[in-house]
N, C-alpha and C. Protein backbone atom coordinates (compact mmCIF):
# COMPACT_ATOMS: atom_id res chain seq x y z
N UNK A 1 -87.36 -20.71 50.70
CA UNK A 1 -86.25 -20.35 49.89
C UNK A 1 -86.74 -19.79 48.58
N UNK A 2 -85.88 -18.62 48.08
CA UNK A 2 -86.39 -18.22 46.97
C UNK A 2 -85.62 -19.24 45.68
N UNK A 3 -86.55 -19.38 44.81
CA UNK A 3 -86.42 -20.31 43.96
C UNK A 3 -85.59 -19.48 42.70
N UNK A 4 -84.64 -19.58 41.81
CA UNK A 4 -84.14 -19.16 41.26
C UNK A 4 -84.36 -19.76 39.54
N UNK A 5 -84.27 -18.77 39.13
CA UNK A 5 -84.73 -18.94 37.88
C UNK A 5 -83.56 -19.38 36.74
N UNK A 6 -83.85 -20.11 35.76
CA UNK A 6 -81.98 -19.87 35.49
C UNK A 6 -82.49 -18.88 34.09
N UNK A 7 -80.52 -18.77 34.00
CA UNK A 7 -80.91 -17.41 33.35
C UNK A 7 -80.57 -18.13 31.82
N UNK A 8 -81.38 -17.03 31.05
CA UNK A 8 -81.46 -17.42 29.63
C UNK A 8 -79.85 -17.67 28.88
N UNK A 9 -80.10 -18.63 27.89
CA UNK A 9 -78.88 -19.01 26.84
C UNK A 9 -78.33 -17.38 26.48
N UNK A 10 -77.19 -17.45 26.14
CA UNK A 10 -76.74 -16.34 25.84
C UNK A 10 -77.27 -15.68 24.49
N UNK A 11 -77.68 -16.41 23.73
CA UNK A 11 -78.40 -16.75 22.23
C UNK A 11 -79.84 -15.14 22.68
N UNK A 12 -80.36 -15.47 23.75
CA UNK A 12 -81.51 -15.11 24.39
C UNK A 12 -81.42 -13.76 24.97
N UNK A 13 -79.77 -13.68 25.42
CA UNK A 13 -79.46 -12.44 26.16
C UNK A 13 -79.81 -11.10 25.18
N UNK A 14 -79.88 -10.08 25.38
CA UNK A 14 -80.18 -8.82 24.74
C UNK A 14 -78.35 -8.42 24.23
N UNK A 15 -78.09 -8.12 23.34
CA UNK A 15 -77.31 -7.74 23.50
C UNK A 15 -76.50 -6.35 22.97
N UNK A 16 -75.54 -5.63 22.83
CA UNK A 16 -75.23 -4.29 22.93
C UNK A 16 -74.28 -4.22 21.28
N UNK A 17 -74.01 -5.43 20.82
CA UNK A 17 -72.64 -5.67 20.01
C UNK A 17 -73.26 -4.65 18.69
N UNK A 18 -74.49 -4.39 18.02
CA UNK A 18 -74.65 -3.17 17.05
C UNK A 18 -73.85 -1.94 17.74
N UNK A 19 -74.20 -1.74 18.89
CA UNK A 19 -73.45 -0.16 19.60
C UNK A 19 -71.91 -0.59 19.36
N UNK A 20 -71.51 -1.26 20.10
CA UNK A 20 -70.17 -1.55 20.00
C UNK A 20 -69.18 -1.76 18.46
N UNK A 21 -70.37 -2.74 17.50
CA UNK A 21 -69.36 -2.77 16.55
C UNK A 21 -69.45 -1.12 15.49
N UNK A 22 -70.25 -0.08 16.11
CA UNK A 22 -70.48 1.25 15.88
C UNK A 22 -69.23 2.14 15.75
N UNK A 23 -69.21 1.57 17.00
CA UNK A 23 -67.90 2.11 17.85
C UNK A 23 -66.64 1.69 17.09
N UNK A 24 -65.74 0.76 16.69
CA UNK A 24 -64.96 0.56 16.28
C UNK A 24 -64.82 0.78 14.51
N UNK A 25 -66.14 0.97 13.69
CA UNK A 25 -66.21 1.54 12.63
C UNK A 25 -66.06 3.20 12.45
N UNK A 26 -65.89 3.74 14.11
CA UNK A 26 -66.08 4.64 13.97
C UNK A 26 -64.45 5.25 13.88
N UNK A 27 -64.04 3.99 14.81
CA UNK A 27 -61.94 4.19 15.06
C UNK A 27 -61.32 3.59 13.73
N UNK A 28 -62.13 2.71 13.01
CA UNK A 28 -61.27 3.02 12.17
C UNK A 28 -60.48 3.59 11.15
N UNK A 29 -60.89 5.27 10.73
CA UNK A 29 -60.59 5.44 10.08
C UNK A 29 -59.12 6.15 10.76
N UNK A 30 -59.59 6.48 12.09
CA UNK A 30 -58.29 6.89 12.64
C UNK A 30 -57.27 5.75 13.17
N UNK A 31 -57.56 4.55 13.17
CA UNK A 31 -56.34 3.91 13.10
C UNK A 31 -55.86 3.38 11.58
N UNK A 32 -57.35 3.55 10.56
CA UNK A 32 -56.00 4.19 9.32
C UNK A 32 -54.74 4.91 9.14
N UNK A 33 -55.73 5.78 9.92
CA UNK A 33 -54.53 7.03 9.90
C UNK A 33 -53.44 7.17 10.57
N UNK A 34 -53.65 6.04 11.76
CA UNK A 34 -52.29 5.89 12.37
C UNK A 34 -51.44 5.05 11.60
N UNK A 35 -52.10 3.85 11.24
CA UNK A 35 -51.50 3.08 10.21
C UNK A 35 -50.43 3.61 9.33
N UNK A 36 -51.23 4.63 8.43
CA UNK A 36 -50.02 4.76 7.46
C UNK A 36 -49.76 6.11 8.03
N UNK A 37 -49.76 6.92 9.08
CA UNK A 37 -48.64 7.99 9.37
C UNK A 37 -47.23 6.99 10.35
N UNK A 38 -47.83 5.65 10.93
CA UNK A 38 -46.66 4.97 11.29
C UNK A 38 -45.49 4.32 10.10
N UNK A 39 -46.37 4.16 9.02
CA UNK A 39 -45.88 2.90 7.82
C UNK A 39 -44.88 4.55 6.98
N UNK A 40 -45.61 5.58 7.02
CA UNK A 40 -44.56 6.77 6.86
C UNK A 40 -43.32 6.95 7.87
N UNK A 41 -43.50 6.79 8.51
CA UNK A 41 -42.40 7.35 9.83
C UNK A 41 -41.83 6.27 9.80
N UNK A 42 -42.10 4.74 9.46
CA UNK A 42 -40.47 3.79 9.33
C UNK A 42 -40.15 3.99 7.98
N UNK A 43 -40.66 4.48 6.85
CA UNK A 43 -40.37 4.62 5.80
C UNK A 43 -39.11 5.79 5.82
N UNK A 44 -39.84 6.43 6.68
CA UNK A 44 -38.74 7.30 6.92
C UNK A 44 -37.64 7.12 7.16
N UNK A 45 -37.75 6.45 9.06
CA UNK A 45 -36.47 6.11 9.25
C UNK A 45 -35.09 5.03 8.81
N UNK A 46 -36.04 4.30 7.75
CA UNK A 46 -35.38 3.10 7.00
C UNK A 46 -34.53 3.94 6.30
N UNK A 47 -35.03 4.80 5.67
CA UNK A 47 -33.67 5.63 4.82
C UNK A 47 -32.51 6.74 5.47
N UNK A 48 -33.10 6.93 6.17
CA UNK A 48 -32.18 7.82 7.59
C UNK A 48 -31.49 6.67 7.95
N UNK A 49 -31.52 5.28 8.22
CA UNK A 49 -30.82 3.96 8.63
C UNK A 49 -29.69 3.80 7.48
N UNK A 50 -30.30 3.97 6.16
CA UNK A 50 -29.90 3.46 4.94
C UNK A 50 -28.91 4.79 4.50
N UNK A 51 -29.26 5.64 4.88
CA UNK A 51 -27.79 7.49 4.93
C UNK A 51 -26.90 7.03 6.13
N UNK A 52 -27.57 6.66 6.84
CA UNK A 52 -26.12 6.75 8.16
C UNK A 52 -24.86 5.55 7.83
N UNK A 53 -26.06 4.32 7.27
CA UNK A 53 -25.02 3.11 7.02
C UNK A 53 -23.99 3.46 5.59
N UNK A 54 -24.90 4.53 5.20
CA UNK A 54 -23.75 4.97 3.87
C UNK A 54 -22.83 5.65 4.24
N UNK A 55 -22.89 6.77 5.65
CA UNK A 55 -22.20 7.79 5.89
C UNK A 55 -21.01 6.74 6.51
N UNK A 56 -20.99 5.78 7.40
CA UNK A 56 -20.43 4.96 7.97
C UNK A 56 -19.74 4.10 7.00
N UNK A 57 -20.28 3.54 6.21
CA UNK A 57 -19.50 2.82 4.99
C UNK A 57 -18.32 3.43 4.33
N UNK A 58 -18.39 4.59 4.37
CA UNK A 58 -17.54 5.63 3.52
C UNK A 58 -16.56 6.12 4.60
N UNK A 59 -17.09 6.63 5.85
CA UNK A 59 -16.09 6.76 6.49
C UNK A 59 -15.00 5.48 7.48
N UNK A 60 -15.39 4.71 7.38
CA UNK A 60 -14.78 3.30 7.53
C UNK A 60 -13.71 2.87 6.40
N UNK A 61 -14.26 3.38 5.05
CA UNK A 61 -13.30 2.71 3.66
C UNK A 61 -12.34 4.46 3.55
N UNK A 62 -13.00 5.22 4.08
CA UNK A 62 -11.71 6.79 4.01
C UNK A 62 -10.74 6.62 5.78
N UNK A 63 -11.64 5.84 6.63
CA UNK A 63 -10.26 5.35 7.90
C UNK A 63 -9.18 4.55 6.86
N UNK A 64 -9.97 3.24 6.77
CA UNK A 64 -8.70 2.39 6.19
C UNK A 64 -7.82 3.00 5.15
N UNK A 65 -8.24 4.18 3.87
CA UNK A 65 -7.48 4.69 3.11
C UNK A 65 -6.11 5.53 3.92
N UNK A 66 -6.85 5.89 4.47
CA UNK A 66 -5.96 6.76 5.33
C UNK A 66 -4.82 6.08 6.06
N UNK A 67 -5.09 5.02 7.10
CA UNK A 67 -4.10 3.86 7.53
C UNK A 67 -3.22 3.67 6.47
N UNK A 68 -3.99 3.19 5.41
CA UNK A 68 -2.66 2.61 4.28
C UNK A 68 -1.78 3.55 4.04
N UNK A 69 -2.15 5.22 3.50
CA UNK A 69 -1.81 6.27 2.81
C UNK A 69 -0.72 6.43 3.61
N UNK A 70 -0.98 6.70 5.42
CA UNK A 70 -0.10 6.84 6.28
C UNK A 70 0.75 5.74 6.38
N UNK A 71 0.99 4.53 6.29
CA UNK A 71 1.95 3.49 6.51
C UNK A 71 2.62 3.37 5.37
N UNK A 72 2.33 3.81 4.31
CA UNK A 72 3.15 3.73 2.74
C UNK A 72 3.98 4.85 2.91
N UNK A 73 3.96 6.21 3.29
CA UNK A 73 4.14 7.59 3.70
C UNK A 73 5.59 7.41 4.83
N UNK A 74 4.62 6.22 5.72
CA UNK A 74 6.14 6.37 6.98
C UNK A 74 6.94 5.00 5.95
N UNK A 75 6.42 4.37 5.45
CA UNK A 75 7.83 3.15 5.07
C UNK A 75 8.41 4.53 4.03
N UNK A 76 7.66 4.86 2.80
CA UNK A 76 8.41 5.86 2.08
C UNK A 76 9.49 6.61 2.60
N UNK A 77 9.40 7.09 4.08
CA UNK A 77 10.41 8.21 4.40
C UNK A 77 11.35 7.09 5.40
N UNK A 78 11.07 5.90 5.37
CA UNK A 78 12.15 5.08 6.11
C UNK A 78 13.52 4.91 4.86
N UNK A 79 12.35 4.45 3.67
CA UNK A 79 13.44 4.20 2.63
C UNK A 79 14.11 5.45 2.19
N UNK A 80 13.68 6.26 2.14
CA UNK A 80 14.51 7.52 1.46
C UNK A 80 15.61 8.54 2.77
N UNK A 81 15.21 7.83 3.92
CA UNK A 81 15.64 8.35 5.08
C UNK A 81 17.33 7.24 4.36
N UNK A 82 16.98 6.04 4.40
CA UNK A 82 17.91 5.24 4.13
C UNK A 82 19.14 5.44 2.93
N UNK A 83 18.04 5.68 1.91
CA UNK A 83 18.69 6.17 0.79
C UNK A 83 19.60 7.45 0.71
N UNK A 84 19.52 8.44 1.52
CA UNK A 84 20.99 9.44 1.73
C UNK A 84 21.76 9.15 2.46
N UNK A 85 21.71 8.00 3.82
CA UNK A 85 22.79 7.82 4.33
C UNK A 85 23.57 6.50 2.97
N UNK A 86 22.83 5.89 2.56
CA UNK A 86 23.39 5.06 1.63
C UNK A 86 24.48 6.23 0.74
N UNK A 87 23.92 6.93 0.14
CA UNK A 87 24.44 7.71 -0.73
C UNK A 87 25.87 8.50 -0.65
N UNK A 88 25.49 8.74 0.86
CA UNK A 88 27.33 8.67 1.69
C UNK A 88 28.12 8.28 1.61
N UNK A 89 27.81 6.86 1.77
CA UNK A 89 28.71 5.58 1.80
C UNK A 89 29.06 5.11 0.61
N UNK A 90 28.00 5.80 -0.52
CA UNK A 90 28.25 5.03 -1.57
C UNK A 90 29.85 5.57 -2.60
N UNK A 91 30.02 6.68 -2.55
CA UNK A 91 32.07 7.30 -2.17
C UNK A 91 33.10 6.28 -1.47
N UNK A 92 33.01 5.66 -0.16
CA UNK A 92 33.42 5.12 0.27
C UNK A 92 33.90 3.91 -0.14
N UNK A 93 32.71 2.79 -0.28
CA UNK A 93 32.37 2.14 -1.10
C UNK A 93 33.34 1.93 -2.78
N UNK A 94 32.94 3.19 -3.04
CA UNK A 94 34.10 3.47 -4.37
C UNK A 94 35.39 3.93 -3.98
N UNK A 95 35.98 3.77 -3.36
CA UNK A 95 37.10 4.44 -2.98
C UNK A 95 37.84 2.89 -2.64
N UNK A 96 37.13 2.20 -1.97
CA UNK A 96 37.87 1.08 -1.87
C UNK A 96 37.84 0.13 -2.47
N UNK A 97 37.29 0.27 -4.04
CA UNK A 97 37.29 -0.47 -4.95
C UNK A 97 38.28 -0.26 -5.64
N UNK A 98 38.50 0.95 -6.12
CA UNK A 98 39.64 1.79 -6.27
C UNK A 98 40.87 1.27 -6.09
N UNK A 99 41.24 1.15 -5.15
CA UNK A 99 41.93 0.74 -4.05
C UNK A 99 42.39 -0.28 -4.38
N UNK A 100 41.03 -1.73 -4.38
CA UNK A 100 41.60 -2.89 -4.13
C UNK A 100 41.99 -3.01 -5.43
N UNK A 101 41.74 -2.46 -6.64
CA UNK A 101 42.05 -2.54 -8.19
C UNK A 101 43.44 -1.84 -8.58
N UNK A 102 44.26 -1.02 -8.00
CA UNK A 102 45.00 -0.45 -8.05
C UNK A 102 46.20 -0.62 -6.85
N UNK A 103 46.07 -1.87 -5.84
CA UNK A 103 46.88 -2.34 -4.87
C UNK A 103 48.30 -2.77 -5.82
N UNK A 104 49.21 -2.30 -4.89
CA UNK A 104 50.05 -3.23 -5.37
C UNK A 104 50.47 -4.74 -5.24
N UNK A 105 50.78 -5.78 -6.20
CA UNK A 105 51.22 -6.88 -5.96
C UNK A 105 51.63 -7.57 -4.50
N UNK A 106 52.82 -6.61 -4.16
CA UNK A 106 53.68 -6.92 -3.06
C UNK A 106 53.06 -6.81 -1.78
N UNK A 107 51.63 -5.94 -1.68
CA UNK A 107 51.21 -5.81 -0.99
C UNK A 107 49.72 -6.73 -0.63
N UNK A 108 49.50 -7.86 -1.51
CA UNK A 108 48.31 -8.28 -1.28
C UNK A 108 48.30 -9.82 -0.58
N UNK A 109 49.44 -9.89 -0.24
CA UNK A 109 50.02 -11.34 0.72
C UNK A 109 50.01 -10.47 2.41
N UNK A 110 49.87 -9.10 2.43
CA UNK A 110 50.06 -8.58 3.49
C UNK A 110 48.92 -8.74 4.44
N UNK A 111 48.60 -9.34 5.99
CA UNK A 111 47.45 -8.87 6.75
C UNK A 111 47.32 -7.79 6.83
N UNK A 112 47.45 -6.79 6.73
CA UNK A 112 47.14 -5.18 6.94
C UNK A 112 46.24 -5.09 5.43
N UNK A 113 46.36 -5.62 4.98
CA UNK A 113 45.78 -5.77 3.11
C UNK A 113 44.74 -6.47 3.02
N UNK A 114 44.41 -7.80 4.50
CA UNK A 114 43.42 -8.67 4.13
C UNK A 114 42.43 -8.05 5.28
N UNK A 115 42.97 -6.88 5.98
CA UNK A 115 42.01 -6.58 7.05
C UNK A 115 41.31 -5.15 6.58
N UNK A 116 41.47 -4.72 5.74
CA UNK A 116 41.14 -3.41 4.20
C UNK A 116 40.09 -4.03 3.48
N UNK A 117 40.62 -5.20 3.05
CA UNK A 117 39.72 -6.41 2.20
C UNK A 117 38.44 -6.64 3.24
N UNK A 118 38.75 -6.94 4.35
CA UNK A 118 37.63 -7.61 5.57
C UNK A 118 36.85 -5.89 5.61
N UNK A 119 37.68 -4.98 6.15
CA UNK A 119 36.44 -4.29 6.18
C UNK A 119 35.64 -3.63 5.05
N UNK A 120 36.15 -3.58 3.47
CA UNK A 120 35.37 -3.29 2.32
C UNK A 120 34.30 -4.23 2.31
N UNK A 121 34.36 -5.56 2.52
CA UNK A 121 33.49 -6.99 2.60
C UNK A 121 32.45 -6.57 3.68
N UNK A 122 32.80 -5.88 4.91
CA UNK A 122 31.87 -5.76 5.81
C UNK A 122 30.86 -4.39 5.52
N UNK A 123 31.26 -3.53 4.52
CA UNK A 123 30.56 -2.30 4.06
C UNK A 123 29.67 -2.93 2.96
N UNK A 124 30.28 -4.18 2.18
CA UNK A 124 29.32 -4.56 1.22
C UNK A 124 28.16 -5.03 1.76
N UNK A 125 28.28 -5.77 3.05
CA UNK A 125 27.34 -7.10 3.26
C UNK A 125 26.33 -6.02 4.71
N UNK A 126 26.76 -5.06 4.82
CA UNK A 126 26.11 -3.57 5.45
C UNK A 126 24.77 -3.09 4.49
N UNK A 127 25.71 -2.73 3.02
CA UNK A 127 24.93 -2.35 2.26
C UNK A 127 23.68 -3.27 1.59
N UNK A 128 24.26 -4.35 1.50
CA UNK A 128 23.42 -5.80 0.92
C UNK A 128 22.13 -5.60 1.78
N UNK A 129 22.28 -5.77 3.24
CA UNK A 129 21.48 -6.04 4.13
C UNK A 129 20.16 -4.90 4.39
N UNK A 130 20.43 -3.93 3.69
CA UNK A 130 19.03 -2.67 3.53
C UNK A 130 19.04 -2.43 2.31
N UNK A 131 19.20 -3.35 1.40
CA UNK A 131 18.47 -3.71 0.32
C UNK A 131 19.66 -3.32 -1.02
N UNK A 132 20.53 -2.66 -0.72
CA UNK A 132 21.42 -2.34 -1.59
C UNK A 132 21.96 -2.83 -2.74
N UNK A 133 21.71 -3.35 -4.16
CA UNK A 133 22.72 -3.67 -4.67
C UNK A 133 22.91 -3.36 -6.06
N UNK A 134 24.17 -3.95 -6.45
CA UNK A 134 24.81 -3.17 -7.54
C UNK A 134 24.27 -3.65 -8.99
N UNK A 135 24.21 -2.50 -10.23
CA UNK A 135 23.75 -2.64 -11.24
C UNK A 135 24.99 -3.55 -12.24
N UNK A 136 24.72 -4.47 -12.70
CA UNK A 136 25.77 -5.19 -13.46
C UNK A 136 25.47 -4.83 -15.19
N UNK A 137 26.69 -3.91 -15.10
CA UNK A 137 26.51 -3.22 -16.94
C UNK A 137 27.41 -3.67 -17.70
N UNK A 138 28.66 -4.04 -17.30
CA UNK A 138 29.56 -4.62 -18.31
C UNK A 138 28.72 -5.49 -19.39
N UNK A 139 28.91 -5.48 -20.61
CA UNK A 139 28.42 -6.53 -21.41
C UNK A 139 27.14 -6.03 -21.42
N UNK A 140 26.19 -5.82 -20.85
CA UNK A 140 25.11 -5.27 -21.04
C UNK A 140 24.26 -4.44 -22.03
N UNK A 141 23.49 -4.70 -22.87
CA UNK A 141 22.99 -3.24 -23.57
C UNK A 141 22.45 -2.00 -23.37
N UNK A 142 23.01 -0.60 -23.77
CA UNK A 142 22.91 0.51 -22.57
C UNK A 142 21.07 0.44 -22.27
N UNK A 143 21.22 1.23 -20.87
CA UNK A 143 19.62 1.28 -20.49
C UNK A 143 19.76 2.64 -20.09
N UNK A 144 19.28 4.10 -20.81
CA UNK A 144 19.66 4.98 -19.81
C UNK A 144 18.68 4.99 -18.67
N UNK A 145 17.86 3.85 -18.14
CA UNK A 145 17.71 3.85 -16.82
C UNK A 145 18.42 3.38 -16.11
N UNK A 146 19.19 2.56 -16.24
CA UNK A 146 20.30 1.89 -15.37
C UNK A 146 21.72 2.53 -15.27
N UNK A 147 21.97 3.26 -16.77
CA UNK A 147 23.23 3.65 -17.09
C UNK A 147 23.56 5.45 -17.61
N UNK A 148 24.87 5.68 -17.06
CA UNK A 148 24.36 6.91 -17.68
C UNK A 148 25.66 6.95 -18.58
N UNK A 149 26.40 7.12 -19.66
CA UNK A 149 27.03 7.18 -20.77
C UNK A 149 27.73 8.33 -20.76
N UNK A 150 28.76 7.68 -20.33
CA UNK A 150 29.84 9.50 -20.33
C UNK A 150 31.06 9.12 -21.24
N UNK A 151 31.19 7.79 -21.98
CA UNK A 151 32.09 7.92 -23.48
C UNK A 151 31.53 6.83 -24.03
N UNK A 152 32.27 7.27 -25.57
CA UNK A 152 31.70 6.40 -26.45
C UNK A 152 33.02 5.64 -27.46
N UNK A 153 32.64 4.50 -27.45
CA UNK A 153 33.81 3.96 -28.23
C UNK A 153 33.55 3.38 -29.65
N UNK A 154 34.54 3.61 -30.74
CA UNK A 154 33.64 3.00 -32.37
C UNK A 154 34.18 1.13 -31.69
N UNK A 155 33.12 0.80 -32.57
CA UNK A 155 33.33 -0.99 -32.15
C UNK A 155 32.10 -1.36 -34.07
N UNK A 156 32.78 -2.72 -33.63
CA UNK A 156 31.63 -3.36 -34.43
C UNK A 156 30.19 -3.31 -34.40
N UNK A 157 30.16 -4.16 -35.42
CA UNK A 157 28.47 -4.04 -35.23
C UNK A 157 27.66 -4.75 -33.64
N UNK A 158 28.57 -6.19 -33.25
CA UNK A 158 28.11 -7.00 -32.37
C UNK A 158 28.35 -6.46 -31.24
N UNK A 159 29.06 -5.37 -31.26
CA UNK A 159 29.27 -4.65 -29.43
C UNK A 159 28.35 -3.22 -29.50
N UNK A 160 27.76 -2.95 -30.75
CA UNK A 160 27.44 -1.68 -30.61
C UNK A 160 26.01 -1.36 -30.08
N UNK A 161 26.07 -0.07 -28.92
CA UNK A 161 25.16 -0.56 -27.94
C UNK A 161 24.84 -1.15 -27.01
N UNK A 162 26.07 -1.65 -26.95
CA UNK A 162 26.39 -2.57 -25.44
C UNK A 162 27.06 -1.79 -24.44
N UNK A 163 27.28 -2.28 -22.90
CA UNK A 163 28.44 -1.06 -22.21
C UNK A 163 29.67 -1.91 -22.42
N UNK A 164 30.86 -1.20 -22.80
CA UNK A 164 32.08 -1.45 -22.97
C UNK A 164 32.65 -1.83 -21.55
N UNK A 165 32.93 -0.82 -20.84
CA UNK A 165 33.35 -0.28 -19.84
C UNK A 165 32.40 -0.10 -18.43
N UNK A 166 32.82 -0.13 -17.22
CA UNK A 166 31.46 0.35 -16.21
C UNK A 166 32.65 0.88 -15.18
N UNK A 167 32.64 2.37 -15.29
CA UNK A 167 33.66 3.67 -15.04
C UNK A 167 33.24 3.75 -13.30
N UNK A 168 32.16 3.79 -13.41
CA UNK A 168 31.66 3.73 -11.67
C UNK A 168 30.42 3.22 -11.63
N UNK A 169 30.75 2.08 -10.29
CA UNK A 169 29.53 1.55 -10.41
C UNK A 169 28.36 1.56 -9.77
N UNK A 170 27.20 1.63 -10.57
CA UNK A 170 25.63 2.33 -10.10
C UNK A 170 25.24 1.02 -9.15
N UNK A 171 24.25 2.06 -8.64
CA UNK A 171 23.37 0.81 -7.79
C UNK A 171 21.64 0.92 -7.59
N UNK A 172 21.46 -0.09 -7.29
CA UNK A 172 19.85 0.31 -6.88
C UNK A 172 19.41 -0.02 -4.99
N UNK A 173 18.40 0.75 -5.03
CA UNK A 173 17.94 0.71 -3.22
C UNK A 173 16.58 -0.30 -3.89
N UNK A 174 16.30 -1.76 -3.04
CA UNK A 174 15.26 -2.53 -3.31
C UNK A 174 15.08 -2.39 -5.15
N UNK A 175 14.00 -1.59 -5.31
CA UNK A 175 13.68 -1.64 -6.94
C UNK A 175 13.88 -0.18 -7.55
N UNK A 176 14.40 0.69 -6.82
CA UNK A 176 14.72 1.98 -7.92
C UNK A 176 16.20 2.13 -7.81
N UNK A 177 16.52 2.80 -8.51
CA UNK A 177 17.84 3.16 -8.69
C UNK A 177 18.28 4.46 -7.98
N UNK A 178 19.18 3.99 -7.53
CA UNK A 178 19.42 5.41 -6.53
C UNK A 178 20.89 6.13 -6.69
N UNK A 179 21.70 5.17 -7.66
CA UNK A 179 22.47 5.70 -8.59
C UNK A 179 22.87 5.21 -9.52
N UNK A 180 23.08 5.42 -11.26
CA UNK A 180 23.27 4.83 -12.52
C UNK A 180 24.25 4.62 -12.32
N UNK A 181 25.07 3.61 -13.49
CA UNK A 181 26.53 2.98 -13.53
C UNK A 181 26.67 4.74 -14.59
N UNK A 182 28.09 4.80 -14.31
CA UNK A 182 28.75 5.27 -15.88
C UNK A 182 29.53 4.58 -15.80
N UNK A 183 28.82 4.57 -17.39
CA UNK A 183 29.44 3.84 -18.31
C UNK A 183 30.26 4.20 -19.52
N UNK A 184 30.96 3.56 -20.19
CA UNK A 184 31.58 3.82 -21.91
C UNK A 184 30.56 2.81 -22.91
N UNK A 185 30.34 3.44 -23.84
CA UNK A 185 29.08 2.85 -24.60
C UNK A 185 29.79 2.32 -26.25
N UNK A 186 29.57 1.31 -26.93
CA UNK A 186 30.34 0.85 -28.46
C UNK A 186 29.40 1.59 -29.11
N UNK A 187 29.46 2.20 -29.91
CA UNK A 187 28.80 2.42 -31.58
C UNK A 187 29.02 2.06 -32.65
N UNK A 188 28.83 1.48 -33.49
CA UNK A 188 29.11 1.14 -34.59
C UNK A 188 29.77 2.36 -35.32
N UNK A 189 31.03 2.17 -35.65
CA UNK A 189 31.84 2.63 -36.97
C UNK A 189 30.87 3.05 -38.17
């Protein structure tokens, strides 16, 4: 049998690692160079990340502007859609105020009188119900936003500037006015 020798400690072996670690001094300058042409190219795309999330930010806060712009736009033309048929009615309305102020006596024990009454009551509580209601100027001090002044009466000092009179009466839709009272206004003497 052939007798076998054993083989030397690795310590002993010859070895190649000068060539080799040659070799990798030789890559590194090109995986420098990959290094920072990679550490460029996320530099890059971090801000191309950081434009798109802006472009997106902006067009996300100009959607929602828009939603609102459009839902303020359609309630706007609900209310003003509202506000000329109101404005119709609002003659009517005066006509049977008119009416019930100028009835005669003999006639206000009459059902035909309390069913005039029922349906003026049912035009009020019509109007009430889409926001309708009336400006209270009697006693009041004039506002020409509320009031518009079509006479004037001499009075004292303590009425002057106040409304005397409320000739026809204004109203408002929710919070604007969609028609003034006239009024008769005191001035001082």
């Amino acid at each position: 049998m052939e007798e076998q020798y054993p083989q030397p400690p690795a310590a002993e072996q010859p070895t190649t690692e000068p060539a080799e670690q040659a070799a990798p001094a030789a890559e590194q300058p090109s995986d420098a160079a990959q290094v920072a042409e990679l550490q460029a190219r996320v530099q890059q795309l971090e801000q191309e990340v950081a434009q798109y999330k802006d472009q997106f930010l902006r067009a996300a806060a100009d959607l929602k502007n828009y939603r609102r712009r459009t839902e303020e736009e359609r309630a706007s033309l609900i209310r003003n859609a509202t506000a000329g048929l109101i404005m119709k009615l609002l003659p009517i309305l005066d006509d049977f105020d008119l009416a019930m102020q100028h009835a005669p006596d003999e006639i206000r024990d009459h059902p035909w009188f309390a069913g005039i009454v029922g349906v003026q009551r049912k035009l009020q509580l019509v109007l009430e119900s889409e926001g309708v209601k009336p400006i209270e100027a009697l006693g009041q001090p004039f506002d020409p936003n509320y009031h518009d002044a079509v006479m004037h009466e001499d009075v004292g000092p303590e009425q002057a500037g106040k409304v005397l009179e409320d000739l026809r009466r204004g109203y408002m839709l929710h919070d604007r006015v969609i028609r003034p009272s006239m009024v008769k206004v005191g001035q001082e003497r």
